[in-house]
C-alpha atoms as a PDB file:
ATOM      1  CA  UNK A   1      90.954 -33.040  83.817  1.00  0.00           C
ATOM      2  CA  UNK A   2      90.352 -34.388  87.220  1.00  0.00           C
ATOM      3  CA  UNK A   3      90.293 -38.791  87.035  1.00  0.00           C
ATOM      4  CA  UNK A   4      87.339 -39.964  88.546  1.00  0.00           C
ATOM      5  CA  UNK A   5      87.486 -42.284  91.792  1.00  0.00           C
ATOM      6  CA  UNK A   6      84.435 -44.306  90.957  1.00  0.00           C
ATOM      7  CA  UNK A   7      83.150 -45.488  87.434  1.00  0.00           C
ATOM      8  CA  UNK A   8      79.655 -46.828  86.881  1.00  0.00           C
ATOM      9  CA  UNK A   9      78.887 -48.877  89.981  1.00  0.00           C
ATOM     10  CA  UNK A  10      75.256 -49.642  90.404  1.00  0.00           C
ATOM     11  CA  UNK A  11      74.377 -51.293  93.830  1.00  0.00           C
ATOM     12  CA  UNK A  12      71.637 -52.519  95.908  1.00  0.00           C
ATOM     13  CA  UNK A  13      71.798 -52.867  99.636  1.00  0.00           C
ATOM     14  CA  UNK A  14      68.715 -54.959 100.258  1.00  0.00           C
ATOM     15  CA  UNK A  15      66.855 -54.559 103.457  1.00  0.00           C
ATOM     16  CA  UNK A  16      68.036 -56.139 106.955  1.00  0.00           C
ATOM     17  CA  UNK A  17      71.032 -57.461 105.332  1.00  0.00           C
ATOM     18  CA  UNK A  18      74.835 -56.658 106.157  1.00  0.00           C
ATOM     19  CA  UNK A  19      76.382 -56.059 102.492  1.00  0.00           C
ATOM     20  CA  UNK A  20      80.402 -55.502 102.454  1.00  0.00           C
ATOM     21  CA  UNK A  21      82.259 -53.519 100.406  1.00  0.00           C
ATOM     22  CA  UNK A  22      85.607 -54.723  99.395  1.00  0.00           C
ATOM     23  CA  UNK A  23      88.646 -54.384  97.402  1.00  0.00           C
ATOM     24  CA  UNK A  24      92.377 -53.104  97.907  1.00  0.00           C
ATOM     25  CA  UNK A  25      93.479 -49.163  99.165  1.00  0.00           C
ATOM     26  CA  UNK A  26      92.746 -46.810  96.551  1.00  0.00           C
ATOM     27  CA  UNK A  27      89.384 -49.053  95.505  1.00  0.00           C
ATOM     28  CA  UNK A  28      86.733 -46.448  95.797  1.00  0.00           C
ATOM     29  CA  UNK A  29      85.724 -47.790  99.047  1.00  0.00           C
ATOM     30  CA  UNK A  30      85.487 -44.547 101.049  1.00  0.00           C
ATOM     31  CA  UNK A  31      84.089 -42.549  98.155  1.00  0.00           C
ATOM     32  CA  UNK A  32      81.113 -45.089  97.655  1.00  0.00           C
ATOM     33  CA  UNK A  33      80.561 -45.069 101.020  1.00  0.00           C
ATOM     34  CA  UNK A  34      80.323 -40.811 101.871  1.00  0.00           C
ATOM     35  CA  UNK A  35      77.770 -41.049  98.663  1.00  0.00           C
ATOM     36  CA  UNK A  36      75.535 -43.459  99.694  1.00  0.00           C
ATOM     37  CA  UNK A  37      75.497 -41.502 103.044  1.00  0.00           C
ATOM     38  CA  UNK A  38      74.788 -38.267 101.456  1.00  0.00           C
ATOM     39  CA  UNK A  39      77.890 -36.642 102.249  1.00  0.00           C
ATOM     40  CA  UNK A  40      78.964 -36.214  98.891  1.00  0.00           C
ATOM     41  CA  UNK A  41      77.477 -35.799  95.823  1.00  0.00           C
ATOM     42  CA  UNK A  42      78.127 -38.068  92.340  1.00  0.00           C
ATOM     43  CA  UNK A  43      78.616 -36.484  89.249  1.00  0.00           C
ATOM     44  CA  UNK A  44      75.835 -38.386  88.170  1.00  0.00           C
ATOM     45  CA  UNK A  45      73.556 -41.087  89.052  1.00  0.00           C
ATOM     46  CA  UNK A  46      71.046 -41.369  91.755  1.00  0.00           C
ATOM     47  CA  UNK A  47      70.893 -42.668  95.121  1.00  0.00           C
ATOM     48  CA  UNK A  48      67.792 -43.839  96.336  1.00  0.00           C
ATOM     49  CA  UNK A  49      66.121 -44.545  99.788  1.00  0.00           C
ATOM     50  CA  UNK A  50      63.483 -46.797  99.830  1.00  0.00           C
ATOM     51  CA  UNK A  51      62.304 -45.449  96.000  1.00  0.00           C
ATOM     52  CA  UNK A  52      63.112 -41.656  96.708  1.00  0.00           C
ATOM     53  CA  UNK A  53      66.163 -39.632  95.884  1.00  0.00           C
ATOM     54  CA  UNK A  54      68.336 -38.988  99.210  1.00  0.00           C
ATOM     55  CA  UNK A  55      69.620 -35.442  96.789  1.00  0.00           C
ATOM     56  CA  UNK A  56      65.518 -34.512  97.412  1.00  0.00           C
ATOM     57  CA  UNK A  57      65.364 -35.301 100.765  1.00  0.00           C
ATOM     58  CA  UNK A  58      65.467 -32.861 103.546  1.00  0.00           C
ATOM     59  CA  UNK A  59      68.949 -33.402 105.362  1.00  0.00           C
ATOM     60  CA  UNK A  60      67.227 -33.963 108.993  1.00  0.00           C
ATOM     61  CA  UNK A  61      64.482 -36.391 107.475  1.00  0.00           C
ATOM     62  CA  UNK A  62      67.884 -38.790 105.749  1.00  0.00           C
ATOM     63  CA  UNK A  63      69.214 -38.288 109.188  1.00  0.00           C
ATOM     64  CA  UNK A  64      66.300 -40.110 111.112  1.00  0.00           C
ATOM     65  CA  UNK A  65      66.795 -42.819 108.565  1.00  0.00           C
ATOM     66  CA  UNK A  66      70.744 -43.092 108.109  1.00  0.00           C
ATOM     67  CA  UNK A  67      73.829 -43.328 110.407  1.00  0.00           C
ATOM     68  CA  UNK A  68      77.290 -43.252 109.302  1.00  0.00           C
ATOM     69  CA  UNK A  69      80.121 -44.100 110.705  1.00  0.00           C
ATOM     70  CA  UNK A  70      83.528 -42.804 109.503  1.00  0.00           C
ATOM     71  CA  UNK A  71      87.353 -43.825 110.109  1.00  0.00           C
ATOM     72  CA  UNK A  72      88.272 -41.054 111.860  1.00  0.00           C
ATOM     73  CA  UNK A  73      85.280 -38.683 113.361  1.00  0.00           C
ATOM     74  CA  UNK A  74      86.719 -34.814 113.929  1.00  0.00           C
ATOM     75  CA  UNK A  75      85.398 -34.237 117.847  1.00  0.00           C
ATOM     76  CA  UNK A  76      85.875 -30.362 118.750  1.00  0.00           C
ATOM     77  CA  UNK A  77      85.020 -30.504 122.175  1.00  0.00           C
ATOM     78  CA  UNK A  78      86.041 -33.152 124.458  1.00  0.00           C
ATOM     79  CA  UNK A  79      82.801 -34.302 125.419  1.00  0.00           C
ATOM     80  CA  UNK A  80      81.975 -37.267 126.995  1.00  0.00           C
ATOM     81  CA  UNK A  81      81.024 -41.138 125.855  1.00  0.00           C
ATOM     82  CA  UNK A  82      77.835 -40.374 126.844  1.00  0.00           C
ATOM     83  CA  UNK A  83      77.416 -37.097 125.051  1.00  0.00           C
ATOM     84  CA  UNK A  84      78.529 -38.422 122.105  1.00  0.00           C
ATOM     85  CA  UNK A  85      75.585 -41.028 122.112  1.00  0.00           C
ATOM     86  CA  UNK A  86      73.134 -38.332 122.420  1.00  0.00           C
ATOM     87  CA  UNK A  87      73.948 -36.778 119.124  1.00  0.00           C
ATOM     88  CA  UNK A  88      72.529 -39.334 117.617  1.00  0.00           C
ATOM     89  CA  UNK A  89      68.900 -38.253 119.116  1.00  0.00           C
ATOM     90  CA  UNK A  90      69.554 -35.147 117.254  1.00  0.00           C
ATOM     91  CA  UNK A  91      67.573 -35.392 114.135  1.00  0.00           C
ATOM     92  CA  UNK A  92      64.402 -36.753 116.408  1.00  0.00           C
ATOM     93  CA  UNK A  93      64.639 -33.508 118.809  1.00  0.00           C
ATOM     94  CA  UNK A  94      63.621 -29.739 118.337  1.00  0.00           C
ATOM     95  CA  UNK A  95      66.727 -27.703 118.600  1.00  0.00           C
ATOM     96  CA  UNK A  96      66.547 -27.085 122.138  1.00  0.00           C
ATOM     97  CA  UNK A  97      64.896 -29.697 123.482  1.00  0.00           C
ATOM     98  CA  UNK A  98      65.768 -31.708 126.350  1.00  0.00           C
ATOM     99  CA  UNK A  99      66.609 -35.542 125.978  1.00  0.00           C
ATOM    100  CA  UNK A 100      63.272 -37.018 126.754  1.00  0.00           C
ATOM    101  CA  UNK A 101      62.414 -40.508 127.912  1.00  0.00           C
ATOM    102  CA  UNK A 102      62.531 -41.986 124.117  1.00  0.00           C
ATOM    103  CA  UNK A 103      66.253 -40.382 123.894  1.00  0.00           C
ATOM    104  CA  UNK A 104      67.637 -41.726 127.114  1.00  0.00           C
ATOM    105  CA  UNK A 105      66.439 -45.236 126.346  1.00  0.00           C
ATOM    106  CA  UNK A 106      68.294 -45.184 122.709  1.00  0.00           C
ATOM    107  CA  UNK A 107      70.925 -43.653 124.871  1.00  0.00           C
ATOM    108  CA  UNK A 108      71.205 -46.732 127.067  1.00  0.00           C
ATOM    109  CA  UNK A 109      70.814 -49.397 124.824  1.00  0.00           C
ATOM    110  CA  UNK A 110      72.954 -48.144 122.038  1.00  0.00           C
ATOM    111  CA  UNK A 111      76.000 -47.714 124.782  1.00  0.00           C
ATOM    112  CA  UNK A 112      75.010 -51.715 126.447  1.00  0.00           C
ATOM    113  CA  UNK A 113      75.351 -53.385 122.952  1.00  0.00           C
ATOM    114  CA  UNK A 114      78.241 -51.532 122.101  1.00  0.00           C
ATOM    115  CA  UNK A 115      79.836 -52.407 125.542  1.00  0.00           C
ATOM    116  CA  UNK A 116      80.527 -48.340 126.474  1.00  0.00           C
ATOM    117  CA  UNK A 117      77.629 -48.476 129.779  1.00  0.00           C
ATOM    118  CA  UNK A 118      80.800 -48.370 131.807  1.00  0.00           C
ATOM    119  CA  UNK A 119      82.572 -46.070 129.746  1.00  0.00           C
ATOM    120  CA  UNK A 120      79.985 -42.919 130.053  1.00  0.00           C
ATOM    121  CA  UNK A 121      81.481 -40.754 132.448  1.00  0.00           C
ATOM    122  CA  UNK A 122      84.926 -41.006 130.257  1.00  0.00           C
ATOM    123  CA  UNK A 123      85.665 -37.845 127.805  1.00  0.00           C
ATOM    124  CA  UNK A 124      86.855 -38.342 124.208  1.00  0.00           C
ATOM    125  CA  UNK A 125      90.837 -37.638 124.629  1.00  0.00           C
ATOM    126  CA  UNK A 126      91.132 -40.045 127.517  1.00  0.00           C
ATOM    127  CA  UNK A 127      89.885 -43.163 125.123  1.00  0.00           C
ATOM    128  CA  UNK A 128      91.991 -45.450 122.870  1.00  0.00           C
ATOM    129  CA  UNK A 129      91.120 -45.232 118.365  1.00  0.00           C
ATOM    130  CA  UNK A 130      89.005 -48.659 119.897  1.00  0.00           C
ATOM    131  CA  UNK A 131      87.179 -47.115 121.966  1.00  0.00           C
ATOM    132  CA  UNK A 132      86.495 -44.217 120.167  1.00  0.00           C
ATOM    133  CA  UNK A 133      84.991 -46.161 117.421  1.00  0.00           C
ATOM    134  CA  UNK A 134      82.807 -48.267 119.912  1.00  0.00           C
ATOM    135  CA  UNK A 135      81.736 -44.769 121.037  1.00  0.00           C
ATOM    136  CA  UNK A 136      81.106 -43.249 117.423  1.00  0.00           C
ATOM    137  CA  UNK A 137      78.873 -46.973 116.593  1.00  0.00           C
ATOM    138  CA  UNK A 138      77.059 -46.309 120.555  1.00  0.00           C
ATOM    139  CA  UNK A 139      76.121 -42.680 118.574  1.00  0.00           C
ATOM    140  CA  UNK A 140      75.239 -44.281 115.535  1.00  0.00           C
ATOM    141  CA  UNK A 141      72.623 -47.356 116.915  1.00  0.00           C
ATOM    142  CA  UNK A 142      71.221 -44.399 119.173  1.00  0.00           C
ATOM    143  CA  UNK A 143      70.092 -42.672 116.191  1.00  0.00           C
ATOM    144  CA  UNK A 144      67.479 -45.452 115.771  1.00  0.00           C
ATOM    145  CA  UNK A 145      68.057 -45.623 111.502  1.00  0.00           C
ATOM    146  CA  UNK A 146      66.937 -48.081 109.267  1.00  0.00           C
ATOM    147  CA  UNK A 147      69.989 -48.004 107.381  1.00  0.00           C
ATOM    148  CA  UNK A 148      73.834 -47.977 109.120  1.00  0.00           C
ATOM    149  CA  UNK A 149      76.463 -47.250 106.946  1.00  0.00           C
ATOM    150  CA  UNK A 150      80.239 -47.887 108.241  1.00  0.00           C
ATOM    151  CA  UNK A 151      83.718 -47.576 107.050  1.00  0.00           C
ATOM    152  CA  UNK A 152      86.060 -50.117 108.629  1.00  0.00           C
ATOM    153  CA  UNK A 153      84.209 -50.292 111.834  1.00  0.00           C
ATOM    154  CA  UNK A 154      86.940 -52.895 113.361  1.00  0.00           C
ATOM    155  CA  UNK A 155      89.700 -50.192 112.805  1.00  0.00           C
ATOM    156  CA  UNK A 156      92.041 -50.016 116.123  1.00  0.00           C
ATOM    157  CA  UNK A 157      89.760 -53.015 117.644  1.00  0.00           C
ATOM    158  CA  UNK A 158      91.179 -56.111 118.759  1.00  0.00           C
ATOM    159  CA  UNK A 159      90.201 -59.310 117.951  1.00  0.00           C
ATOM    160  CA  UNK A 160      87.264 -59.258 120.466  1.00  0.00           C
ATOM    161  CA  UNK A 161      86.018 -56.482 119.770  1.00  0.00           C
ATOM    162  CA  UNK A 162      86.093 -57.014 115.899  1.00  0.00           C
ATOM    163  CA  UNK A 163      84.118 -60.035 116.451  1.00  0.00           C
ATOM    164  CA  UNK A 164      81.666 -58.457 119.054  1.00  0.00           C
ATOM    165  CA  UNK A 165      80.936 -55.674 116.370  1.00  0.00           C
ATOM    166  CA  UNK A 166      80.505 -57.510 113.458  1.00  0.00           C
ATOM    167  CA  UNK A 167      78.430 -59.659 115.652  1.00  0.00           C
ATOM    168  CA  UNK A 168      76.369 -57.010 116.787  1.00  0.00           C
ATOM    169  CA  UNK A 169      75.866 -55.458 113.052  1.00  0.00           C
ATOM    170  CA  UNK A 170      74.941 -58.787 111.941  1.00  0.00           C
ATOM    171  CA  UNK A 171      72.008 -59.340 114.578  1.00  0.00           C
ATOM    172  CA  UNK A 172      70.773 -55.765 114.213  1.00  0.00           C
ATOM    173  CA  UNK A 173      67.219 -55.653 112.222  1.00  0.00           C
ATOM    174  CA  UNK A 174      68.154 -52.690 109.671  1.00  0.00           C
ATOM    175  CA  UNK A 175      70.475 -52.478 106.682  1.00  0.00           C
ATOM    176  CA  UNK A 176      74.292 -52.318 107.573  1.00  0.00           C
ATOM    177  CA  UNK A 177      76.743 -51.367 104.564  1.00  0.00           C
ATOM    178  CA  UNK A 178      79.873 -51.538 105.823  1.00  0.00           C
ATOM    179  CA  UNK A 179      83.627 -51.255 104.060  1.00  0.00           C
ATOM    180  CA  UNK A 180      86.179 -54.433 105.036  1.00  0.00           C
ATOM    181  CA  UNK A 181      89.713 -54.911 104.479  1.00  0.00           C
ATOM    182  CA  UNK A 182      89.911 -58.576 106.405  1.00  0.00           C
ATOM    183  CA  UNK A 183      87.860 -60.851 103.591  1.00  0.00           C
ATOM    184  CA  UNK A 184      88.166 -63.474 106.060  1.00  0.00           C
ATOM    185  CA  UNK A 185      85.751 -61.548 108.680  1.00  0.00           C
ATOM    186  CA  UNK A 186      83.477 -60.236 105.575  1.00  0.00           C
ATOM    187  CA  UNK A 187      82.678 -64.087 104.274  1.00  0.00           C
ATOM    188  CA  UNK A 188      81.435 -64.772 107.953  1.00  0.00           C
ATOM    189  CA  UNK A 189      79.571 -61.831 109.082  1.00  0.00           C
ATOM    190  CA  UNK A 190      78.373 -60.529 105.704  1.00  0.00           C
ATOM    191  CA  UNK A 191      75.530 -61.349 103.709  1.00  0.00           C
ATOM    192  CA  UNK A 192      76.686 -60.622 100.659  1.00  0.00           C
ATOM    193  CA  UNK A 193      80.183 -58.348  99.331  1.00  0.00           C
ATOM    194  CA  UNK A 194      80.333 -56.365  96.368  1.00  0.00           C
ATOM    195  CA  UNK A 195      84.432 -55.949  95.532  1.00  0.00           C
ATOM    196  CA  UNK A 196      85.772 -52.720  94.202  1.00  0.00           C
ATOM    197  CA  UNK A 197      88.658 -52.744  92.022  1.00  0.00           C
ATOM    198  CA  UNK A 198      89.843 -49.209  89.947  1.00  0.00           C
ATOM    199  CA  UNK A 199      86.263 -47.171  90.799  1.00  0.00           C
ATOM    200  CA  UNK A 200      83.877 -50.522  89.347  1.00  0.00           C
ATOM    201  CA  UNK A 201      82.465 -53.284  91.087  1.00  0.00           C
ATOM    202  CA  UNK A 202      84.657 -56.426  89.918  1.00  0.00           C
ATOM    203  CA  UNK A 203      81.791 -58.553  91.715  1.00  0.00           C
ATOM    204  CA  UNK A 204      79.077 -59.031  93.778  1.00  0.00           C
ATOM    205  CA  UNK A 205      76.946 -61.770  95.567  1.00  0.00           C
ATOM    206  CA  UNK A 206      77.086 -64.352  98.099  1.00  0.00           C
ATOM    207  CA  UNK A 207      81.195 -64.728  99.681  1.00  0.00           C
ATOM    208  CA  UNK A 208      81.391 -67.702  98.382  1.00  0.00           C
ATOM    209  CA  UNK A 209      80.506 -67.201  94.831  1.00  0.00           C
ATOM    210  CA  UNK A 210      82.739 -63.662  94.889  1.00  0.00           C
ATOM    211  CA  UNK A 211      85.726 -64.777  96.961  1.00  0.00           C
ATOM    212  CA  UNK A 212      87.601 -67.013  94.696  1.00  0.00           C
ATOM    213  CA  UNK A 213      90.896 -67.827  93.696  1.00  0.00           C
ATOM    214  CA  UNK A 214      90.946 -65.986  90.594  1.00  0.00           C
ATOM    215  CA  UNK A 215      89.228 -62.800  91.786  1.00  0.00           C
ATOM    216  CA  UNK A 216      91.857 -62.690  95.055  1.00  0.00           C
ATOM    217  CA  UNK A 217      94.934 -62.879  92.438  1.00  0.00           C
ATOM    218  CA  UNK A 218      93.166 -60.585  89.818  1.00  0.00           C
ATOM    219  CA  UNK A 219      92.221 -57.975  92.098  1.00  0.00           C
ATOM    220  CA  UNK A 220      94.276 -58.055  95.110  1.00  0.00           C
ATOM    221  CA  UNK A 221      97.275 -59.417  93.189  1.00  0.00           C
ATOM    222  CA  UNK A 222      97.807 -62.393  95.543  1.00  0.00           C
ATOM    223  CA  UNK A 223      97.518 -66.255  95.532  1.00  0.00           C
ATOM    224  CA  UNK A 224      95.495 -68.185  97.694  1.00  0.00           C
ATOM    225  CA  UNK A 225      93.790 -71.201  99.397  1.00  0.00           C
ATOM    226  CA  UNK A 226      90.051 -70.626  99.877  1.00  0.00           C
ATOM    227  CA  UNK A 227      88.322 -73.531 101.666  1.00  0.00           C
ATOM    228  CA  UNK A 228      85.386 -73.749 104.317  1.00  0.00           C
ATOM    229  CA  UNK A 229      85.800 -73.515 107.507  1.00  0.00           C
ATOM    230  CA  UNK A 230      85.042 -76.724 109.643  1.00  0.00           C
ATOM    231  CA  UNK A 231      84.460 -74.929 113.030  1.00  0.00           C
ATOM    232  CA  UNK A 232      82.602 -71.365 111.517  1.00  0.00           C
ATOM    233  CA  UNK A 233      81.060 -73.039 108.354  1.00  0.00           C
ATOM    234  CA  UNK A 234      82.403 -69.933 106.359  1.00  0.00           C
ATOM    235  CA  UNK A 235      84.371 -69.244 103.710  1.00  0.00           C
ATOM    236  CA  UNK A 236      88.185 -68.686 104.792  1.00  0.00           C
ATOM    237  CA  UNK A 237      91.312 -67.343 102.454  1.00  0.00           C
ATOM    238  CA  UNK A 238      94.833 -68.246 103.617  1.00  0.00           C
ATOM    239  CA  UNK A 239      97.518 -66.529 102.270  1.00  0.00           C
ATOM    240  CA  UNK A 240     100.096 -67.813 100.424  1.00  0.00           C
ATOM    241  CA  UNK A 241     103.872 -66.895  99.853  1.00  0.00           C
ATOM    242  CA  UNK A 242     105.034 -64.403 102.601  1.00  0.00           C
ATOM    243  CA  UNK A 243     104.574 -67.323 105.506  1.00  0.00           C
ATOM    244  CA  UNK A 244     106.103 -70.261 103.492  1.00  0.00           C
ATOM    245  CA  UNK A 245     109.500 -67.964 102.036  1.00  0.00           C
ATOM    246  CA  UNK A 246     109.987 -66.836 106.035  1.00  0.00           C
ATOM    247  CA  UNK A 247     109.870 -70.393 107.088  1.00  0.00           C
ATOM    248  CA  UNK A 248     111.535 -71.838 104.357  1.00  0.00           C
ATOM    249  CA  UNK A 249     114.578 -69.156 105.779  1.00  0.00           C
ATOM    250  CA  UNK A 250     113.961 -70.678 109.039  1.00  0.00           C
ATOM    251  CA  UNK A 251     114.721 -73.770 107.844  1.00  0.00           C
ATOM    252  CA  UNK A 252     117.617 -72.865 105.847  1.00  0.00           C
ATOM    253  CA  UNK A 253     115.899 -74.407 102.421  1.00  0.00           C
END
């Protein structure tokens, strides 16, 4: 008998809030995730859109509604930055209609705030895994949804850019769900976090009240400092054990 990845987790994303979804590899992160998006169905349950089940929904009409953004996007063709920005005008266009005015200004915008305007001309192979997410999140924001749904969108980003895109989700007016694996950058840019540990939901709420010192040993089996920070006013984890045994071999001690 196949094991099930997730076990009773019951979730709200609430609207114009960034939630994050944490908790170690093997969590359930991934899984939650491609179900709330519709691309994979629970064995039972519902997921609802604004009151109505996404399974009863037609596929185009979740589509005007909800991005996604995945780890690694398959790309056939090698198409370029700006191509891939207009497949998020899909579900809004007939089948072989032309981008109109609507699509080339979601177009635009979506590639500004994502910082790919210069970028446009550039084909798929020729960018970097950071790029290539920018580009996949340009294609997502030009799909104009009310609901953005992302797993590890700071993957293969440097620091800037991890900061620039959490930024950016956090400003946006729609409902971002988005999975996390640095707890430090979910307490600042997240609303609220719901952790994952074996397929259930260990806890959810505000970071502050969820990222303790208890739940950080219990469920990602590691001790810790967790303080406020004086220059972000957020909630910041240091790390304890690897740093002070190197340094105490430094030292000699």
């Amino acid at each position: 008998m196949a094991k099930g990845i997730l076990d009773g987790v019951s979730l709200e994303a609430r609207a114009g809030e960034v939630l994050g979804i944490l908790g170690p590899n093997g969590a359930g992160k991934t899984s939650l995730l491609r179900i709330l998006a519709g691309l994979r169905r629970p064995d039972g349950g519902t997921i609802t859109l604004d009151g109505s089940d996404l399974r009863a929904m037609r596929r185009r009409a979740v589509a005007r509604r909800l991005a996604i953004v995945e780890q690694s996007p398959e790309v056939h063709d090698d198409i370029t930055v700006h191509e891939t920005a207009a497949l998020g005008r899909t579900p809004h266009r007939g089948t072989f209609a032309a981008l109109d005015r609507d699509d080339h200004s979601a177009i635009e915008r979506a590639l500004l705030l994502t910082g790919m305007g210069s970028y446009r001309s550039r084909t798929w192979r020729s960018l970097s895994g950071g790029e290539q997410q920018r580009a996949q999140l340009a294609r997502a924001l030009a799909q104009e949804p009310d609901v953005i749904v992302l797993d590890e969108p700071t993957n293969h980003l440097d620091i800037r850019y991890q900061l620039d895109v959490l930024g950016l989700l956090s400003s946006l007016e729609m409902t971002v769900v988005t999975a996390l694996h640095d707890l430090n950058l979910a307490a600042r840019f997240c609303d609220r976090v719901a952790v994952l540990h074996a397929g259930r939901v260990r806890a959810s709420g505000l970071p502050a009240d969820v990222l303790t010192v208890g739940l950080l040993r219990e469920v990602y089996e590691v001790d810790a400092v967790v303080e406020t920070s004086p220059h972000t006013g957020s909630l910041v984890a240091t790390y304890l054990g690897g740093s002070e045994d190197r340094a105490s071999r430094r030292s000699g001690v």
